[in-house]
PDB file of N, CA and C in Angstrom:
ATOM      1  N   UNK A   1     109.042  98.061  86.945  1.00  0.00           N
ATOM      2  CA  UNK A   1     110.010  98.846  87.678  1.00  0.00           C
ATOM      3  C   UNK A   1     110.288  98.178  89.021  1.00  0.00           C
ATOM      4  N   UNK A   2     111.641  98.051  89.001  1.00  0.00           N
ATOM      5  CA  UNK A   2     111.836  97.265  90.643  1.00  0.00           C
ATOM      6  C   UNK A   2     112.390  98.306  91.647  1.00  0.00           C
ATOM      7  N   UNK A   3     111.728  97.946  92.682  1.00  0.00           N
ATOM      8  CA  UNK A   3     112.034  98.904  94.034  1.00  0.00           C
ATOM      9  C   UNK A   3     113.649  98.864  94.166  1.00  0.00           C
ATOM     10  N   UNK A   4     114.181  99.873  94.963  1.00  0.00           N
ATOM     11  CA  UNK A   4     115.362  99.984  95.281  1.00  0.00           C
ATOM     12  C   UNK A   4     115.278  99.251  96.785  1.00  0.00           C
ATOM     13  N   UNK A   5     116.380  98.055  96.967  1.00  0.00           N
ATOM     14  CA  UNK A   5     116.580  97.651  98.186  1.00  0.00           C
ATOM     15  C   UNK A   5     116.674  98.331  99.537  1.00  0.00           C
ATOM     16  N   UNK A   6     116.394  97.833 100.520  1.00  0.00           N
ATOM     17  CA  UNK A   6     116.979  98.650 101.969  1.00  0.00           C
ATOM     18  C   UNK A   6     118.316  99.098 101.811  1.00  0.00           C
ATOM     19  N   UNK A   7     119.246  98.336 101.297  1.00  0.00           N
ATOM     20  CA  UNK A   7     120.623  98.944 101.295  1.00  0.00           C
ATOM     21  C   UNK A   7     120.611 100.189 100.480  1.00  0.00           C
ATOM     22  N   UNK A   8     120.605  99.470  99.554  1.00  0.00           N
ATOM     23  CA  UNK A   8     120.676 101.102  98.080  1.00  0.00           C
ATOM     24  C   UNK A   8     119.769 102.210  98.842  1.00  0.00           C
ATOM     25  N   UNK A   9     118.849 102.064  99.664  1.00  0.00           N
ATOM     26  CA  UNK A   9     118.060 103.096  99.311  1.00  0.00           C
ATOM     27  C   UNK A   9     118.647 103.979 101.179  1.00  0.00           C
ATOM     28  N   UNK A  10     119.019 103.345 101.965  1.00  0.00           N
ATOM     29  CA  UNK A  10     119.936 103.801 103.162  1.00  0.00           C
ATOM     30  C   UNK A  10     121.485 104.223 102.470  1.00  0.00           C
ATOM     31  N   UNK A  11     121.545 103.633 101.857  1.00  0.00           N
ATOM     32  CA  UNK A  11     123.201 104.545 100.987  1.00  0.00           C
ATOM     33  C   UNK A  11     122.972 105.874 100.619  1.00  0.00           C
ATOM     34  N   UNK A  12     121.675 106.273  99.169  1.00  0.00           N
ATOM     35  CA  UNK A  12     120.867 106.705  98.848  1.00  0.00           C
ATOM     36  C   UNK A  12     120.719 108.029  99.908  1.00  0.00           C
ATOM     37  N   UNK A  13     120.221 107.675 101.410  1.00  0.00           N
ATOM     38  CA  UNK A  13     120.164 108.836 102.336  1.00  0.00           C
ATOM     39  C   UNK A  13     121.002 108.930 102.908  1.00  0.00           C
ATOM     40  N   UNK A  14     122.222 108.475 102.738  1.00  0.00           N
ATOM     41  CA  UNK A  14     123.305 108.548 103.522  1.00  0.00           C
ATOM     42  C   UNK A  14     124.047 109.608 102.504  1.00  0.00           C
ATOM     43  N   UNK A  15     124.275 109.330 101.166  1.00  0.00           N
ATOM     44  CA  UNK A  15     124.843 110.318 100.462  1.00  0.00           C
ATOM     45  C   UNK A  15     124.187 111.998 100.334  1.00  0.00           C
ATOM     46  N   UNK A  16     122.948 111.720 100.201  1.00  0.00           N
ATOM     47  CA  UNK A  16     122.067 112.798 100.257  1.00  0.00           C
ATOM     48  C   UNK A  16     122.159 113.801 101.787  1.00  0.00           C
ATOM     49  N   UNK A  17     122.453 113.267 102.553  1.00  0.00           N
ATOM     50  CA  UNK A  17     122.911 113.923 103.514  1.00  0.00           C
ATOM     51  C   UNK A  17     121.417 113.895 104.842  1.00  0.00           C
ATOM     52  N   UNK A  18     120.582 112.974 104.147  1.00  0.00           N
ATOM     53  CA  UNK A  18     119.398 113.063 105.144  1.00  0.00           C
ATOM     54  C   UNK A  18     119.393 111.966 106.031  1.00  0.00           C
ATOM     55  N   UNK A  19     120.511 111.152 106.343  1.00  0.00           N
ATOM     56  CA  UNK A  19     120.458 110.431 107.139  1.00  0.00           C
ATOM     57  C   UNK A  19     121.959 110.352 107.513  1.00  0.00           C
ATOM     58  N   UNK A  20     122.204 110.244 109.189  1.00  0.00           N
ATOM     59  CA  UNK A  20     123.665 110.171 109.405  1.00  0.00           C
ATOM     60  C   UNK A  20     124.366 108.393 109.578  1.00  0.00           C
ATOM     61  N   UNK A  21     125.154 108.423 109.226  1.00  0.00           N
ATOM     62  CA  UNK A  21     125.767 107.015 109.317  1.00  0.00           C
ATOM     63  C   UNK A  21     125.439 106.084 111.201  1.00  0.00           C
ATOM     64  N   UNK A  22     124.835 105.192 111.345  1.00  0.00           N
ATOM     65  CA  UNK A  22     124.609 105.032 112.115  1.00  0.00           C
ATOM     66  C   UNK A  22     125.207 103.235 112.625  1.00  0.00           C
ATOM     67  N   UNK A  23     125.669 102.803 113.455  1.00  0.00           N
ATOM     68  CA  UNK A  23     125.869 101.413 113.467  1.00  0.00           C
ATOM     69  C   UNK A  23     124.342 100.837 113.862  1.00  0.00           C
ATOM     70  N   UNK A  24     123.424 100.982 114.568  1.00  0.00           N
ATOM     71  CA  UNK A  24     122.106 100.164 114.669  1.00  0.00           C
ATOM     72  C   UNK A  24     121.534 100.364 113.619  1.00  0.00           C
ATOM     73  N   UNK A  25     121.263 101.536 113.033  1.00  0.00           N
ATOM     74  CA  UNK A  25     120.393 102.139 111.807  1.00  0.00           C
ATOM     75  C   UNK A  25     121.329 100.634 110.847  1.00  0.00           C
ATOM     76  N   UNK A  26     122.573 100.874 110.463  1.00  0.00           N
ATOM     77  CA  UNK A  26     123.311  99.725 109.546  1.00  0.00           C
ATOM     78  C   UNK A  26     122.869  98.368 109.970  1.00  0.00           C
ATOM     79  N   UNK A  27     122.741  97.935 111.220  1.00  0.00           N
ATOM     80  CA  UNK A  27     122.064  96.452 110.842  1.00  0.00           C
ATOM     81  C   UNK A  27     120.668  96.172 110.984  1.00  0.00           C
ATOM     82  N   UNK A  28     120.488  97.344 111.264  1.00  0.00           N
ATOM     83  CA  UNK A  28     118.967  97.256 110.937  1.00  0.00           C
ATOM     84  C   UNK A  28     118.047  97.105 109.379  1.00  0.00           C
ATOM     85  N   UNK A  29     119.171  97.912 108.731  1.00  0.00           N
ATOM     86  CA  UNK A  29     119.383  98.036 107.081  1.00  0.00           C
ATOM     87  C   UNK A  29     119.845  96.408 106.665  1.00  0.00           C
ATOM     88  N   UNK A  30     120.781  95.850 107.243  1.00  0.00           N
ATOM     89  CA  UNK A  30     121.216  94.874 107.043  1.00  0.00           C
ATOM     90  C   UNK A  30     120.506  93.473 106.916  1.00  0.00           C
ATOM     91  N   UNK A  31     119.597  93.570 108.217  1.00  0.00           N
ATOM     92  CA  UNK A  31     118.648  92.218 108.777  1.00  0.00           C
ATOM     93  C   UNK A  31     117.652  92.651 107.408  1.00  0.00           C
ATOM     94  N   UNK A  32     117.016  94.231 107.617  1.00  0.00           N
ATOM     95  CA  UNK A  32     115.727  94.199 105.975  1.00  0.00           C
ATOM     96  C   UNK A  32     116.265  93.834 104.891  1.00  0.00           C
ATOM     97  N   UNK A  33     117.686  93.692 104.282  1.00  0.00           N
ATOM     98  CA  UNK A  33     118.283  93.462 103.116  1.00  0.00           C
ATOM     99  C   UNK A  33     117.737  91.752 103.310  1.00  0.00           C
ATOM    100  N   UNK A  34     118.210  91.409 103.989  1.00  0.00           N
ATOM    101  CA  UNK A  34     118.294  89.804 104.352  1.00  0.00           C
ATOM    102  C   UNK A  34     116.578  89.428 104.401  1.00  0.00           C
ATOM    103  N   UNK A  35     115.889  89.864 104.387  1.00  0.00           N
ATOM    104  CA  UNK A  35     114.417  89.819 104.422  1.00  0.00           C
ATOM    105  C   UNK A  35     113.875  89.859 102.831  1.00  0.00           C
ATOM    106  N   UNK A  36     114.538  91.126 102.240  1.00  0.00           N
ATOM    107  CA  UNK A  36     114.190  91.345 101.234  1.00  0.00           C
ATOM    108  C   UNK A  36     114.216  90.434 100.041  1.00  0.00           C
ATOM    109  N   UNK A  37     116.012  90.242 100.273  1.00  0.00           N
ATOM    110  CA  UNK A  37     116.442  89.318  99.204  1.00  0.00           C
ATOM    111  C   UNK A  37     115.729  87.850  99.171  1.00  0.00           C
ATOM    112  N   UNK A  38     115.276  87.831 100.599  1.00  0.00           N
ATOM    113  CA  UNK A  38     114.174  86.231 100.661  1.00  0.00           C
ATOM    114  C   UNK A  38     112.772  86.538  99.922  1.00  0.00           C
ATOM    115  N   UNK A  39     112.589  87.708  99.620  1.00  0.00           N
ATOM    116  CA  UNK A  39     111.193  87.435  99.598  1.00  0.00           C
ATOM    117  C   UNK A  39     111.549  87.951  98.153  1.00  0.00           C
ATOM    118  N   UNK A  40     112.241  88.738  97.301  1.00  0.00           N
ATOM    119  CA  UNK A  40     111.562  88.537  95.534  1.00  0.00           C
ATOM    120  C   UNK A  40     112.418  87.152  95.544  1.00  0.00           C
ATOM    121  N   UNK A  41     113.160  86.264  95.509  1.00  0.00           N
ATOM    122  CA  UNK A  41     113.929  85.030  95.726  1.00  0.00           C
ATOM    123  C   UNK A  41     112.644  84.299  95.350  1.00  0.00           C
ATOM    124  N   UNK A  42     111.581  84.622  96.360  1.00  0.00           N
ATOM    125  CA  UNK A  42     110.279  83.758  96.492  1.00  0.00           C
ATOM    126  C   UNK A  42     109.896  83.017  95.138  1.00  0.00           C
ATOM    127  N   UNK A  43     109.457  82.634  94.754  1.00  0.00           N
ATOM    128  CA  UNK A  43     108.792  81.883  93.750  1.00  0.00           C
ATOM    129  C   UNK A  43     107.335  82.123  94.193  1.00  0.00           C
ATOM    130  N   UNK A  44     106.283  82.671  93.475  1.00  0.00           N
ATOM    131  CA  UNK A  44     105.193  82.747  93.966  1.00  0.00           C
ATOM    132  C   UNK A  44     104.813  81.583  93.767  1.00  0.00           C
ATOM    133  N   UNK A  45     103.425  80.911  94.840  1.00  0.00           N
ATOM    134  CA  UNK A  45     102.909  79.789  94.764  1.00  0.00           C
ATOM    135  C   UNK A  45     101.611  79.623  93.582  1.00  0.00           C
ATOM    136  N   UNK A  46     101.779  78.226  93.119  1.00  0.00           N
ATOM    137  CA  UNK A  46     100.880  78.406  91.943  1.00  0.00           C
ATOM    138  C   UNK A  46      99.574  77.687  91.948  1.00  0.00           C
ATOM    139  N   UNK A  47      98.467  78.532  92.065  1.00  0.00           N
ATOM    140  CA  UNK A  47      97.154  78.404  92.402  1.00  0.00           C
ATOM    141  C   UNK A  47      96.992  78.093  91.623  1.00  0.00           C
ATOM    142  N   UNK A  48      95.733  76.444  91.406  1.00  0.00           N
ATOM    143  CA  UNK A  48      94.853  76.017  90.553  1.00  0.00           C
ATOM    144  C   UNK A  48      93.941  77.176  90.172  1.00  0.00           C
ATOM    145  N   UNK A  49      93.345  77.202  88.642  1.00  0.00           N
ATOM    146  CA  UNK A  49      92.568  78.117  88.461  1.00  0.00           C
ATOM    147  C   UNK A  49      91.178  77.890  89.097  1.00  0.00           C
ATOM    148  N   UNK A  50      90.416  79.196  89.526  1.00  0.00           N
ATOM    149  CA  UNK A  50      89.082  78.936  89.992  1.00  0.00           C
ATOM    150  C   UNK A  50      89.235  78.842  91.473  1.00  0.00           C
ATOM    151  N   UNK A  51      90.549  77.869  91.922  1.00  0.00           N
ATOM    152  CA  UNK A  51      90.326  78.152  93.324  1.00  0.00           C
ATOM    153  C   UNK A  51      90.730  79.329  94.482  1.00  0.00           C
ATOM    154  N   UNK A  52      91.434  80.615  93.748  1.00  0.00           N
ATOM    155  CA  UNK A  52      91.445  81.838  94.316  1.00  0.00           C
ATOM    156  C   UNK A  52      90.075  82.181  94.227  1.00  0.00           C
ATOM    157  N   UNK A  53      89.588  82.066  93.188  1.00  0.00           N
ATOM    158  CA  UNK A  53      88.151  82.937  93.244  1.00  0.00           C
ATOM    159  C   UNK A  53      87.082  82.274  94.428  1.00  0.00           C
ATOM    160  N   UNK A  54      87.161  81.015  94.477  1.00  0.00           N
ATOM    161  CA  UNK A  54      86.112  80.202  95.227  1.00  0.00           C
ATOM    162  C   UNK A  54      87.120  80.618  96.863  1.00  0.00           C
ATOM    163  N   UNK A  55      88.261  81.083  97.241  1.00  0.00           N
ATOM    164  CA  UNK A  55      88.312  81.300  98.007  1.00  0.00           C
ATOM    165  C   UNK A  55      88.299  82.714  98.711  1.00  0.00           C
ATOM    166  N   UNK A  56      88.109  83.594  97.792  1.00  0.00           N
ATOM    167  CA  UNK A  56      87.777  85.069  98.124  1.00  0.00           C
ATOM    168  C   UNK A  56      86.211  84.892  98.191  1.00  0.00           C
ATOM    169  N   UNK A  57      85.836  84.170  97.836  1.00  0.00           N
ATOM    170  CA  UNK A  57      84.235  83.881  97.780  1.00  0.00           C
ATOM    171  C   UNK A  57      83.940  83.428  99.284  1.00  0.00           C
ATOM    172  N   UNK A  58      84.470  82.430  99.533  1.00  0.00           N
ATOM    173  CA  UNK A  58      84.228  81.563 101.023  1.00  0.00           C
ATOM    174  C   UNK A  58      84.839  83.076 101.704  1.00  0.00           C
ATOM    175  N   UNK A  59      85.354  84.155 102.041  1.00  0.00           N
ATOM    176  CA  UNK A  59      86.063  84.637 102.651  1.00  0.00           C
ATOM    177  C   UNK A  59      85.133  86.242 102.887  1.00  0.00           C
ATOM    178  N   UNK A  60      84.751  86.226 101.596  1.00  0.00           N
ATOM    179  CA  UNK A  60      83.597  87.162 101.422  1.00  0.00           C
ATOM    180  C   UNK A  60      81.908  86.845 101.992  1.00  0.00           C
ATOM    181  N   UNK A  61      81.973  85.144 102.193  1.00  0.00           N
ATOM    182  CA  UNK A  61      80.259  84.772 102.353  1.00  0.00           C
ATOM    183  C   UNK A  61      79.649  84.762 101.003  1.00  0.00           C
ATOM    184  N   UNK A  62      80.506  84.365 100.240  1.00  0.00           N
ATOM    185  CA  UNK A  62      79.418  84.338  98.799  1.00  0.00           C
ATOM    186  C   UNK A  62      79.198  83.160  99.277  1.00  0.00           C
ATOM    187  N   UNK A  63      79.454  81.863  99.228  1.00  0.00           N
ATOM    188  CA  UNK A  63      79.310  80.728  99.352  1.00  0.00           C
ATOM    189  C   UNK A  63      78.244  79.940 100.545  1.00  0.00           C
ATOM    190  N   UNK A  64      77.374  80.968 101.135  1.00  0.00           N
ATOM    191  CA  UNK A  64      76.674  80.173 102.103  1.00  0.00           C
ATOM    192  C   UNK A  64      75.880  80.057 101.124  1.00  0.00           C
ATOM    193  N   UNK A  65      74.802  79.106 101.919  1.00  0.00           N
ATOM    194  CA  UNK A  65      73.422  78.365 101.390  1.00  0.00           C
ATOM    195  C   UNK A  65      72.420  79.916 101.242  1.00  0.00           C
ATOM    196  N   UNK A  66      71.597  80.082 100.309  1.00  0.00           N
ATOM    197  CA  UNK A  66      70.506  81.062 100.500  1.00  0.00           C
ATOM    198  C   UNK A  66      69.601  80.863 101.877  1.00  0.00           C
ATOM    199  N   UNK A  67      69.155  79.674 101.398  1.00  0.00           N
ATOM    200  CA  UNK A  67      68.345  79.271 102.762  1.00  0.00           C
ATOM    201  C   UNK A  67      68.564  78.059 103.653  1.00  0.00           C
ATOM    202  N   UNK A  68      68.378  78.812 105.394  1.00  0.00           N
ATOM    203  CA  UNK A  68      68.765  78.013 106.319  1.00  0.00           C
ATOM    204  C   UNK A  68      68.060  76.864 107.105  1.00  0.00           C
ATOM    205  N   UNK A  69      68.842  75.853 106.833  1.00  0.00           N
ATOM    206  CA  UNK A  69      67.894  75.056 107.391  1.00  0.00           C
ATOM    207  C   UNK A  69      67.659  75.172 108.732  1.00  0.00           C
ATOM    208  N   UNK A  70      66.140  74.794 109.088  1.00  0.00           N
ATOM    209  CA  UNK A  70      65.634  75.063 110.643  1.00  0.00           C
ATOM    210  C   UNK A  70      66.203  73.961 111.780  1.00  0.00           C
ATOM    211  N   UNK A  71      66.874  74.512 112.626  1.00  0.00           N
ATOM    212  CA  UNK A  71      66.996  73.626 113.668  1.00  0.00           C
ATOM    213  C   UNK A  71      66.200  72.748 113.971  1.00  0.00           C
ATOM    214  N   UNK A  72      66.350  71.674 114.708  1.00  0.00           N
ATOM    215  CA  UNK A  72      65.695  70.326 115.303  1.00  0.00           C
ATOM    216  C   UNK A  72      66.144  69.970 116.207  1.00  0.00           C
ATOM    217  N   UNK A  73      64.974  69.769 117.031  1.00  0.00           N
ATOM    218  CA  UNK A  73      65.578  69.622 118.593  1.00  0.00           C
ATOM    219  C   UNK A  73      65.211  68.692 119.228  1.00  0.00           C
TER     220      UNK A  73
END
C-alpha cells in the first residue's frame, strides 16, 4: 500500500473542509512534494550480504574482544 503524497493528502483536507486554503501552508505542501518525490525516486542502496548484520553488530558492541588486553606502560 503506498502512502498518499503531501499534495493529495493537503487537497484531501482542503476538500474535507479541515484545512483552509492557505498560500504558505501551499508551498510548504509544495517544497514536501519535492522531497517526497526524491526520496521513493531513491533506488535503495545495495548491501553486500552479511555486512548489515556485522554492522548492527559493531553498532550494538557485539564485536569487541571478550578479553582485554592489559595496558603497558
Amino acid at each position: 500500500m503506498q502512502s498518499l503524497s503531501p499534495t493529495s493528502r493537503y487537497l484531501q483536507a482542503l476538500n474535507e473542509g479541515t484545512h483552509q486554503p492557505d498560500d504558505v501552508q501551499k508551498e510548504a505542501v509544495n517544497r514536501l512534494e519535492t522531497l517526497y518525490q526524491e526520496l521513493i525516486a531513491k533506488k535503495p542502496s545495495a548491501t553486500p550480504p552479511g555486512r548489515l548484520m556485522a554492522r548492527l553488530g559493531k553498532l550494538l558492541g557485539k564485536n569487541e574482544p571478550d578479553v582485554q588486553i592489559p595496558v603497558r606502560g
